[in-house]
Each structure stands twice: as C-alpha cells, then as structure tokens.
N, C-alpha and C. Protein backbone atom coordinates (compact mmCIF):
# COMPACT_ATOMS: atom_id res chain seq x y z
N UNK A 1 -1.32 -22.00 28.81
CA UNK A 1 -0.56 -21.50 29.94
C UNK A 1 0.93 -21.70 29.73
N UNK A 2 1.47 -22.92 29.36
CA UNK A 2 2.70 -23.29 28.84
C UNK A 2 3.13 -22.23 28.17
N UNK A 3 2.40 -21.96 26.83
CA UNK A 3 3.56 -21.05 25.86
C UNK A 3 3.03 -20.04 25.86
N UNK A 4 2.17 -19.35 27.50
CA UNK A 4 2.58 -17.75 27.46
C UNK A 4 3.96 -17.41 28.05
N UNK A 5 3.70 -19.26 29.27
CA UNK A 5 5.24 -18.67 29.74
C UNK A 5 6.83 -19.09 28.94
N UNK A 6 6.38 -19.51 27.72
CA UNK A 6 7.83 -19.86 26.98
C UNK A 6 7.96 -18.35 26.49
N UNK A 7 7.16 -17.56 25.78
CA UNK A 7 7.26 -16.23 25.33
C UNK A 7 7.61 -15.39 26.51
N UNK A 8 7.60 -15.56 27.79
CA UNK A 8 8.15 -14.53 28.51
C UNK A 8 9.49 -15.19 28.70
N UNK A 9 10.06 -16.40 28.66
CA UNK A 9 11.48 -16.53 28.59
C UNK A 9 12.07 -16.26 27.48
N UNK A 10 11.74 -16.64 26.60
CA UNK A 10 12.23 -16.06 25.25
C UNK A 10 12.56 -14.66 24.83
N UNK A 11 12.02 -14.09 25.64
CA UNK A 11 11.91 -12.54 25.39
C UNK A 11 13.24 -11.76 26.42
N UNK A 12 13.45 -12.78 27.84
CA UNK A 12 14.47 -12.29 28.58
C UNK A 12 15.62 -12.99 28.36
N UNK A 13 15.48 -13.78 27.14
CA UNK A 13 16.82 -14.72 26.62
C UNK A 13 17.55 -13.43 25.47
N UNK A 14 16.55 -12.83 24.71
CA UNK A 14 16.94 -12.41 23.71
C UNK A 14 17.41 -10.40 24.28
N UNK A 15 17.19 -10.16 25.39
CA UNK A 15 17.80 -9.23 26.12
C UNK A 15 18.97 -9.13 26.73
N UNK A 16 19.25 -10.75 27.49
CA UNK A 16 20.56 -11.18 27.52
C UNK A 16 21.53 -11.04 26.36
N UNK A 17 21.21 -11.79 25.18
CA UNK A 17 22.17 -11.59 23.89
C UNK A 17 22.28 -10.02 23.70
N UNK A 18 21.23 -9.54 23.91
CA UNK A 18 22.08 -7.71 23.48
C UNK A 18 23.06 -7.20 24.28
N UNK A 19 22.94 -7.64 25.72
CA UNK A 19 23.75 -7.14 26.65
C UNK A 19 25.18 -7.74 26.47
N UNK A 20 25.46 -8.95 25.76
CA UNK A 20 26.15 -9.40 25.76
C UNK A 20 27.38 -8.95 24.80
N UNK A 21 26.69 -8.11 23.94
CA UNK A 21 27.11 -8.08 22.52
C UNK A 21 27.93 -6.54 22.30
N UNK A 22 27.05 -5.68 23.54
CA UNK A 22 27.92 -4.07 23.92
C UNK A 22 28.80 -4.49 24.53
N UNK A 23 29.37 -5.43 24.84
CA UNK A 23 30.90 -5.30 25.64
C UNK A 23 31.91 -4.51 25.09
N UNK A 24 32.61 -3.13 25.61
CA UNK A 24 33.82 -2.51 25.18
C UNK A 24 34.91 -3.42 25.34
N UNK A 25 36.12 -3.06 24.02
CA UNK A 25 37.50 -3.65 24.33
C UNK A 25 37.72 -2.88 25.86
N UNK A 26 38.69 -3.47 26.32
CA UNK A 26 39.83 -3.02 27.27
C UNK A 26 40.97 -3.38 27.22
N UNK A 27 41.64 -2.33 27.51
CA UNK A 27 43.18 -2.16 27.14
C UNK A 27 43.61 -2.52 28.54
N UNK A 28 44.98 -3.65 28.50
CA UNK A 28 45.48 -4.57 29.52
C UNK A 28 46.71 -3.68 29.33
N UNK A 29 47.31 -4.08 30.60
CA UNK A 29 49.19 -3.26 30.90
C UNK A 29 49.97 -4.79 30.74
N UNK A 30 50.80 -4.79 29.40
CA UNK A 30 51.68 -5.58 29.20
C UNK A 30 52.91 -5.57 29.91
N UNK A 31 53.47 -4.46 29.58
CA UNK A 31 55.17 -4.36 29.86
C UNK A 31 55.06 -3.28 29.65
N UNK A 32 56.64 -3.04 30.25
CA UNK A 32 56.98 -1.28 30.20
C UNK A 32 58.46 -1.31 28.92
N UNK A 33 58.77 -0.62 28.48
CA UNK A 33 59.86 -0.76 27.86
C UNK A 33 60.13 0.92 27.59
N UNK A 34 61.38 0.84 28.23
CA UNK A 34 62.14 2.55 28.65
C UNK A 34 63.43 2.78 27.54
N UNK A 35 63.69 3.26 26.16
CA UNK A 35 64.54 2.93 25.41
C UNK A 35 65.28 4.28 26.13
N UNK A 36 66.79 3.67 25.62
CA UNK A 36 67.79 4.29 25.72
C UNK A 36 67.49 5.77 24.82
N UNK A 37 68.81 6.93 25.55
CA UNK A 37 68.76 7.64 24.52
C UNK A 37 69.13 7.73 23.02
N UNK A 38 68.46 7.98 22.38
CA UNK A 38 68.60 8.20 20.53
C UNK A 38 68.13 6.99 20.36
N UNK A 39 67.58 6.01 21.15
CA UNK A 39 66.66 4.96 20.32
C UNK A 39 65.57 5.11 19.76
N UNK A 40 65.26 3.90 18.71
CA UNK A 40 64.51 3.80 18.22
C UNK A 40 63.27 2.73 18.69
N UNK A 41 62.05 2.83 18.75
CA UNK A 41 60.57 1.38 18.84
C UNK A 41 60.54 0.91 17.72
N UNK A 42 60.89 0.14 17.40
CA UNK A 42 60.96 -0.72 16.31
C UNK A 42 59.82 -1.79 16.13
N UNK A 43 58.92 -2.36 15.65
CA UNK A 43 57.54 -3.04 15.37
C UNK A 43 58.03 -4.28 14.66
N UNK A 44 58.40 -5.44 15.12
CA UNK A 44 59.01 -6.94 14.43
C UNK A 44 57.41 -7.85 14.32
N UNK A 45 57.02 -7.86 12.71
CA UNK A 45 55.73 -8.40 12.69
C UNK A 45 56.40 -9.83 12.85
N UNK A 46 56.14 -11.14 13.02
CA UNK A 46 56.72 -12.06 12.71
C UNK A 46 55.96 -13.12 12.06
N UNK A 47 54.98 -12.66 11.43
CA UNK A 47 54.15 -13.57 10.61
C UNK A 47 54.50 -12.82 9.33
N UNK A 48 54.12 -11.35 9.27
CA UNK A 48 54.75 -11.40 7.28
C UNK A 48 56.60 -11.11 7.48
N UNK A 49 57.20 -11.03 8.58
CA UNK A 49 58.64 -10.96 8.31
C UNK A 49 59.16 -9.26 8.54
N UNK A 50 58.36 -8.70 8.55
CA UNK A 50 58.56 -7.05 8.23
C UNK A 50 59.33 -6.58 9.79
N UNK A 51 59.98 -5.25 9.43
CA UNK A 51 60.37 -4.78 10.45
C UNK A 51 59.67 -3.23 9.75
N UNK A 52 59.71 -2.50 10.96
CA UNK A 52 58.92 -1.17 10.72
C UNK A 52 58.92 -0.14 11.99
N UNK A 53 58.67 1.39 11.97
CA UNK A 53 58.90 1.97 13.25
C UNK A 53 57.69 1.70 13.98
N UNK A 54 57.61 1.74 15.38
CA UNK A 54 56.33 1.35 15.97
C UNK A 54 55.36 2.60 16.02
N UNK A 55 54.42 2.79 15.94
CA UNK A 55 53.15 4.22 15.85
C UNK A 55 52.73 4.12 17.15
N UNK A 56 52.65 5.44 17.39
CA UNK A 56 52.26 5.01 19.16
C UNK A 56 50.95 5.80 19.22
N UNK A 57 50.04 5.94 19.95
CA UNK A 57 48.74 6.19 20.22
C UNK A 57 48.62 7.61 20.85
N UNK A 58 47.77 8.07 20.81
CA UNK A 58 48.01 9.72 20.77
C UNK A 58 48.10 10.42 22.10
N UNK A 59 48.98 11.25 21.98
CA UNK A 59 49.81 11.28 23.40
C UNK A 59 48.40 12.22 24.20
N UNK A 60 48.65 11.62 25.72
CA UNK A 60 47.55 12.65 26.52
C UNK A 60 47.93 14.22 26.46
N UNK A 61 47.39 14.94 27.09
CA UNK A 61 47.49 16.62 27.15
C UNK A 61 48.50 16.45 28.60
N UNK A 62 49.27 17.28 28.56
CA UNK A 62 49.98 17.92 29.97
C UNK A 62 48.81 18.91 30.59
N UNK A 63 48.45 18.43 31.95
CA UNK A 63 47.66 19.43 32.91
C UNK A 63 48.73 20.64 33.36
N UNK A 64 47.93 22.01 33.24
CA UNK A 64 48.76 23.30 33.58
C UNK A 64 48.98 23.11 35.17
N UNK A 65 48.20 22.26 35.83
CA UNK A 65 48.75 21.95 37.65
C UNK A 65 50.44 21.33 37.36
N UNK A 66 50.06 20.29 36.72
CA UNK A 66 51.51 19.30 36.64
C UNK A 66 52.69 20.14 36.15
N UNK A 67 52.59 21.17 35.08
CA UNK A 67 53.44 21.69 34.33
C UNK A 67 54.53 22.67 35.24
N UNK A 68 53.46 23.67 36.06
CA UNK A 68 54.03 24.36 36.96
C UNK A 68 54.80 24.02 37.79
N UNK A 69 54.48 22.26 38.22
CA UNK A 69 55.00 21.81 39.39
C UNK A 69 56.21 21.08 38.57
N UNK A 70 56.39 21.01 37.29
CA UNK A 70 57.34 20.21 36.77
C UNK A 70 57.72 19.20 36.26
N UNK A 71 56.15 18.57 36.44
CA UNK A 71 56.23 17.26 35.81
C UNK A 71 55.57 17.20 34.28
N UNK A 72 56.42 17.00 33.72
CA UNK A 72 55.86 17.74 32.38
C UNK A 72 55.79 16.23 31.25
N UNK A 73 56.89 15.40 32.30
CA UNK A 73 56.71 13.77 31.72
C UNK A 73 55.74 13.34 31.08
N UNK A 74 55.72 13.03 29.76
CA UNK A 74 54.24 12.38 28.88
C UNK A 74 54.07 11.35 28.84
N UNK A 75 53.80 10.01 28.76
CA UNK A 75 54.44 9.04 28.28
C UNK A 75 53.55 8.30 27.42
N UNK A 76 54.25 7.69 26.17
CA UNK A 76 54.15 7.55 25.09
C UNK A 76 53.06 6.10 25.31
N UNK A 77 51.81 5.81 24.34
CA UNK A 77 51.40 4.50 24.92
C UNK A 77 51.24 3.53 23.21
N UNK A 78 51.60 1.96 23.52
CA UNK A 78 51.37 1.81 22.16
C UNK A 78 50.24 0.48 22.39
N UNK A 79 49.47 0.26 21.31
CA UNK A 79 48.52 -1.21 21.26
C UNK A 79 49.19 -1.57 20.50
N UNK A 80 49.19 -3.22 21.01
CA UNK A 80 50.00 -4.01 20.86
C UNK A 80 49.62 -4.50 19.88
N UNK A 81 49.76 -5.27 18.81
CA UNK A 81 48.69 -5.86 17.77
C UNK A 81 49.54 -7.29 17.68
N UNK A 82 48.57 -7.93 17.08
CA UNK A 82 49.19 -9.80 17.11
C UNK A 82 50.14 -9.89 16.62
N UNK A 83 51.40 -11.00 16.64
CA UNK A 83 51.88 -11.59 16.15
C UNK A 83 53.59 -10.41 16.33
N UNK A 84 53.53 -9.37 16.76
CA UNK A 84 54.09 -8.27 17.15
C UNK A 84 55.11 -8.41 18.65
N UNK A 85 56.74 -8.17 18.11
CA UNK A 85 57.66 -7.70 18.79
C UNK A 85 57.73 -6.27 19.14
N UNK A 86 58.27 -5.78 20.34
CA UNK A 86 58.78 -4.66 20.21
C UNK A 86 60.45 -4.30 20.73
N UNK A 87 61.05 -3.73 19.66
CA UNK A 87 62.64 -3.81 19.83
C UNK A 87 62.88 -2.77 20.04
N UNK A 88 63.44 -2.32 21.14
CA UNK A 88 63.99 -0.53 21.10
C UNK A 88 65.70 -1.04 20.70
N UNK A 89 66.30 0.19 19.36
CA UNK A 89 67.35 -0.45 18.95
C UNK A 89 67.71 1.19 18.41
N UNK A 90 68.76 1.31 17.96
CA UNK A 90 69.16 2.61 16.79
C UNK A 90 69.03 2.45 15.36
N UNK A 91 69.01 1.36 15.16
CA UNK A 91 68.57 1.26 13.73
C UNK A 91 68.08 -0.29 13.32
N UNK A 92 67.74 -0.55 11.76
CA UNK A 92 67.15 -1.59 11.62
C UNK A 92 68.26 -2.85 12.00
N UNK A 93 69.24 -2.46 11.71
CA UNK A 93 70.64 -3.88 11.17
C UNK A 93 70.75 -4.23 12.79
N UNK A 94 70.70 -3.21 13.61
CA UNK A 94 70.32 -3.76 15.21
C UNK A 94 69.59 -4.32 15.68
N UNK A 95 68.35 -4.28 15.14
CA UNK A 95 66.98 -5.10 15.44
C UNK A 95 67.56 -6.55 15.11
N UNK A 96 68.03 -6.45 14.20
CA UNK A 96 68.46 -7.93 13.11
C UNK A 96 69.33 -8.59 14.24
N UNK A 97 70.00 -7.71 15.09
CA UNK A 97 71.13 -8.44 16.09
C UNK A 97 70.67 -8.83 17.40
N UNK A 98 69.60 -8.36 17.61
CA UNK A 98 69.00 -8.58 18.73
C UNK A 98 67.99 -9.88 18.65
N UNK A 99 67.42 -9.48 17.43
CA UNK A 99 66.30 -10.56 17.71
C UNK A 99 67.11 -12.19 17.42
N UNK A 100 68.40 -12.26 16.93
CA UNK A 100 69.02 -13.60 16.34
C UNK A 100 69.13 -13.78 18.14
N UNK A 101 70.19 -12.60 18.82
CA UNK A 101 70.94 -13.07 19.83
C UNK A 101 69.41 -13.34 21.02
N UNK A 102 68.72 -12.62 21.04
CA UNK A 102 67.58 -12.84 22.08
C UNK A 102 66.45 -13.66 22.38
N UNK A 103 65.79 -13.84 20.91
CA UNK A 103 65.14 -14.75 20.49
C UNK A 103 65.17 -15.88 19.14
N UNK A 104 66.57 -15.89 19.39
CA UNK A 104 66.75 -16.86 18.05
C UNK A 104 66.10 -16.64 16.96
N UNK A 105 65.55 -16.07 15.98
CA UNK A 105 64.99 -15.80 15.04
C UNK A 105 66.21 -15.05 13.86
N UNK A 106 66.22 -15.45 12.71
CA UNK A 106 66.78 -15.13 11.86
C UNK A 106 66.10 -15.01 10.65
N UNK A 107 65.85 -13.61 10.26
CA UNK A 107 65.48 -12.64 9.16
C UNK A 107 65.55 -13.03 7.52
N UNK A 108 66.84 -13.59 7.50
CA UNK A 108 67.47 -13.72 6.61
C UNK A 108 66.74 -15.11 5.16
C-alpha cells in the first residue's frame, strides 16, 4: 500500500519539474535614454574593455490607423546584455569623456 502511494507522488513530482523548466525569458523596462540629435548608442562592455555601436532589436511595423493620424513615431528597443553601458555620444573619443567624467572609469 505504501509504495503504490510513493509512485503516485513521484509521478506528480516529476510533472512539476517539467513545468518548471518551460518558463519563457521576459523582457523588463530598464530606462529610457532619448539621444540628442546626430547622436550616436554607443555599447561600453566593461569586462573585455571594448567600446562598439549598440544593435538594436528589430523595429515594430507602423499600423496604417497610426500613420494617417500621424503618429508615425517608431521607437527603437535594445536588450541589454551583462556587464554593458549605454552612452549616447557623437563619437567614440566622447564616450571616453563621459564615462571618466560620469563614472570614473578610465579606458586608457
């Protein structure tokens, strides 16, 4: 009697672990960051040192309702990945000035 009923827990233990295991990522709202005009997103890894342009994630479609009415605004979305700054700047030697004066960090 015992270990028919260990085999029926065992069996709703090991249904739990599957359920557990489909969990989707989800994407969290960090920050907003609105660059000036003619800037650049700049990507500051700070574990290998690199600076690089940031890749942004593929823009949604404009609805033909919104378009007519004028809002034709897209906006750009990026995932964030570890260890990752993001600098809106005009060029690289700016990034370099920002991140000393903002976050103390020096490149060099």
């Amino acid at each position: 009697m015992r270990l028919a009923n260990f085999e029926k827990n065992q069996e709703k233990d090991k249904i739990e672990l599957l359920k557990q295991q489909v969990q989707e990522k989800q994407t969290i709202f960090d920050s907003t960051i609105i660059p000036k005009k003619n800037h650049t997103l700049f990507e500051v890894n700070l574990y290998l040192r690199t600076i690089k342009i940031a890749e942004f994630d593929e823009i949604p479609a404009i609805k033909y309702t919104e378009a007519i009415k004028g809002n034709i605004i897209a906006q750009k979305k990026i995932t964030k990945k570890e260890n990752c700054i993001y600098v809106s700047s005009l060029n690289k030697k700016n990034v370099l000035k920002i991140l000393k004066r903002d976050f103390g960090i020096d490149f060099l």
